[in-house]
C-alpha atoms as a PDB file:
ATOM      1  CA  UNK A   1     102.821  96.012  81.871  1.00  0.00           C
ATOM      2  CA  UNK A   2     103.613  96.252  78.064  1.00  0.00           C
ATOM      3  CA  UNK A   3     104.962 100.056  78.327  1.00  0.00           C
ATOM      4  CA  UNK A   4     102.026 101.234  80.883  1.00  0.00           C
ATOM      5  CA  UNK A   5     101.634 101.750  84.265  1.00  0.00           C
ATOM      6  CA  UNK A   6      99.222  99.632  86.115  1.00  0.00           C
ATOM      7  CA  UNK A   7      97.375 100.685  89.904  1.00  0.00           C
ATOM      8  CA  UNK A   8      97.572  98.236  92.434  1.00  0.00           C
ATOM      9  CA  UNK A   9      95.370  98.996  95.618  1.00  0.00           C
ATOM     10  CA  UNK A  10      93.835  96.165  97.325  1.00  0.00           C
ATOM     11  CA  UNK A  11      94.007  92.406  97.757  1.00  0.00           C
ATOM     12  CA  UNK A  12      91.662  91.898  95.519  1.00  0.00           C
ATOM     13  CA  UNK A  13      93.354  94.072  92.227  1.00  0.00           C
ATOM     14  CA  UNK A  14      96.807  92.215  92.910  1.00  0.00           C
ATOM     15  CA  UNK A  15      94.767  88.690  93.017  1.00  0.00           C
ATOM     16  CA  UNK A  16      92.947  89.643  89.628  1.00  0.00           C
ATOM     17  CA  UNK A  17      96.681  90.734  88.417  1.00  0.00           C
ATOM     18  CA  UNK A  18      98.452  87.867  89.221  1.00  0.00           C
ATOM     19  CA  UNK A  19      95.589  85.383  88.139  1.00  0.00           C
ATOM     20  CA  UNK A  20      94.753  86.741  84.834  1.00  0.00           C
ATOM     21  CA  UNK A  21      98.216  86.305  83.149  1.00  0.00           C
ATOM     22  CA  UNK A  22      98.942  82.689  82.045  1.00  0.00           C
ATOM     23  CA  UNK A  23     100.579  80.250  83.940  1.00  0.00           C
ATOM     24  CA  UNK A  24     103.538  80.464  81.554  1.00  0.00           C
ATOM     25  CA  UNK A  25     104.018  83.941  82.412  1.00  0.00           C
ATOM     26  CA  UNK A  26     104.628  82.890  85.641  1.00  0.00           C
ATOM     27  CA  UNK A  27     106.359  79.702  84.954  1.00  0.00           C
ATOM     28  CA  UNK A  28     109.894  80.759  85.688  1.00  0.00           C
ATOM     29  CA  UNK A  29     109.089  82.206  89.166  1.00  0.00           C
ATOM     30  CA  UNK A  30     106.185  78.996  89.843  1.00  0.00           C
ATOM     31  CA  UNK A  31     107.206  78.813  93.638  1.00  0.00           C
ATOM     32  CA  UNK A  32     107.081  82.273  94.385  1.00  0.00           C
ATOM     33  CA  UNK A  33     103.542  83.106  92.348  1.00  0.00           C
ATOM     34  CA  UNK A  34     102.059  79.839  94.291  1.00  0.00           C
ATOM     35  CA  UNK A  35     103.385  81.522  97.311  1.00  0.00           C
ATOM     36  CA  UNK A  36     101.906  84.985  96.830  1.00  0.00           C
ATOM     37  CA  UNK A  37      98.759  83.851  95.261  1.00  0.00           C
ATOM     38  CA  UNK A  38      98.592  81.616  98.947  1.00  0.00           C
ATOM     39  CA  UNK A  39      98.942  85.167 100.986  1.00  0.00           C
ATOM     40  CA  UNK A  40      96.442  87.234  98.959  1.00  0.00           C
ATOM     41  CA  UNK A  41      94.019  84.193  99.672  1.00  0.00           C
ATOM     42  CA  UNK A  42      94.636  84.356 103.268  1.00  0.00           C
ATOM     43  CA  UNK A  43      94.520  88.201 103.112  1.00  0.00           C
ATOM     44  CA  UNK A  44      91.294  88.226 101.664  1.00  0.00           C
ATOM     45  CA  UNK A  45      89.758  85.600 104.525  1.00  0.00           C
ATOM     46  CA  UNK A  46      91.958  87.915 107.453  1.00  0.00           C
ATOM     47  CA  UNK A  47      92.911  91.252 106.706  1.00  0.00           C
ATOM     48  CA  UNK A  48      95.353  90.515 109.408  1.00  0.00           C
ATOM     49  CA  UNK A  49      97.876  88.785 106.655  1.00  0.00           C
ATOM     50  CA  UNK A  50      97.848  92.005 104.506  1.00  0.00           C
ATOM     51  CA  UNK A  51     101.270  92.800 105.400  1.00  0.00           C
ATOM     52  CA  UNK A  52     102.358  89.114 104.816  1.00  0.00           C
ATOM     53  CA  UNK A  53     100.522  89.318 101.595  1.00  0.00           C
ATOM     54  CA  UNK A  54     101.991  92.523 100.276  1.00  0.00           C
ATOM     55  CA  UNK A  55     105.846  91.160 101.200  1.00  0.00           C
ATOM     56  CA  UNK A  56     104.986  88.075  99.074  1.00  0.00           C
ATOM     57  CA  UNK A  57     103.719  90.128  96.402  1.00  0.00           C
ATOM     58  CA  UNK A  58     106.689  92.431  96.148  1.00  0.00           C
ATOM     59  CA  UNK A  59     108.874  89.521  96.169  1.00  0.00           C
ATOM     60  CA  UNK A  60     107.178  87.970  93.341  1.00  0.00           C
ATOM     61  CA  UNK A  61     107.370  91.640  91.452  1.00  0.00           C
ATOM     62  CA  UNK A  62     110.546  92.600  92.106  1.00  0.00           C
ATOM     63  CA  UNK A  63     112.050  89.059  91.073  1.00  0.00           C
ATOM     64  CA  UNK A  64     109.787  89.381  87.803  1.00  0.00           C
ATOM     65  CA  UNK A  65     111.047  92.707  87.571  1.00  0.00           C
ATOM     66  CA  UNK A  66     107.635  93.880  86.903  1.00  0.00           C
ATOM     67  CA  UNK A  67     108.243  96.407  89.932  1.00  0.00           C
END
Protein backbone atom coordinates (compact mmCIF):
# COMPACT_ATOMS: atom_id res chain seq x y z
CA UNK A 1 0.00 0.00 0.00
CA UNK A 2 1.24 3.58 -0.90
CA UNK A 3 4.64 2.24 -2.63
CA UNK A 4 5.34 -0.57 0.23
CA UNK A 5 4.89 -3.96 0.64
CA UNK A 6 2.60 -5.14 3.30
CA UNK A 7 2.70 -9.09 5.11
CA UNK A 8 -0.38 -10.80 5.23
CA UNK A 9 -0.34 -14.09 7.41
CA UNK A 10 -3.36 -14.91 9.27
CA UNK A 11 -7.08 -14.24 9.50
CA UNK A 12 -6.67 -11.97 11.83
CA UNK A 13 -3.83 -9.43 9.85
CA UNK A 14 -6.16 -9.52 6.62
CA UNK A 15 -9.33 -8.62 9.02
CA UNK A 16 -7.25 -5.67 10.65
CA UNK A 17 -6.26 -4.79 6.80
CA UNK A 18 -9.41 -4.72 5.36
CA UNK A 19 -11.16 -2.99 8.44
CA UNK A 20 -8.82 -0.22 9.05
CA UNK A 21 -9.12 1.55 5.61
CA UNK A 22 -12.32 3.65 5.24
CA UNK A 23 -15.36 2.56 3.91
CA UNK A 24 -14.78 4.81 0.89
CA UNK A 25 -11.77 2.98 0.08
CA UNK A 26 -13.77 0.20 -0.35
CA UNK A 27 -16.79 1.80 -1.76
CA UNK A 28 -16.37 0.82 -5.36
CA UNK A 29 -15.91 -2.93 -4.64
CA UNK A 30 -18.85 -2.68 -1.40
CA UNK A 31 -20.23 -6.25 -2.31
CA UNK A 32 -17.14 -7.97 -2.53
CA UNK A 33 -15.38 -6.29 0.86
CA UNK A 34 -18.89 -7.22 2.72
CA UNK A 35 -18.30 -10.58 1.29
CA UNK A 36 -14.71 -11.14 2.39
CA UNK A 37 -15.01 -9.33 5.60
CA UNK A 38 -18.18 -12.22 6.08
CA UNK A 39 -15.43 -15.19 5.41
CA UNK A 40 -12.61 -13.87 7.64
CA UNK A 41 -15.45 -13.70 10.38
CA UNK A 42 -16.40 -17.18 9.83
CA UNK A 43 -12.68 -18.14 9.54
CA UNK A 44 -11.90 -16.79 12.71
CA UNK A 45 -15.06 -18.78 14.58
CA UNK A 46 -13.94 -22.24 12.22
CA UNK A 47 -10.65 -22.48 10.91
CA UNK A 48 -12.39 -24.83 8.62
CA UNK A 49 -13.51 -21.67 6.22
CA UNK A 50 -9.82 -20.55 5.87
CA UNK A 51 -9.68 -21.61 2.40
CA UNK A 52 -13.14 -19.97 1.69
CA UNK A 53 -11.82 -16.96 3.42
CA UNK A 54 -8.54 -16.61 1.60
CA UNK A 55 -10.52 -17.07 -2.07
CA UNK A 56 -12.75 -14.15 -0.94
CA UNK A 57 -9.89 -12.20 0.04
CA UNK A 58 -7.94 -12.60 -3.15
CA UNK A 59 -10.94 -11.76 -5.02
CA UNK A 60 -11.42 -8.62 -3.24
CA UNK A 61 -7.41 -7.87 -3.85
CA UNK A 62 -7.02 -8.74 -7.10
CA UNK A 63 -10.25 -6.72 -8.25
CA UNK A 64 -8.76 -3.70 -6.11
CA UNK A 65 -5.66 -4.43 -7.71
CA UNK A 66 -3.99 -4.16 -4.45
CA UNK A 67 -2.52 -7.78 -5.25
Amino acid sequence: MNGKTVSIGTVGQAYKFITNLSSIEWMEFKSLHDEAIASLEGAADNAMLTVQATGALRTLFVRAKVL
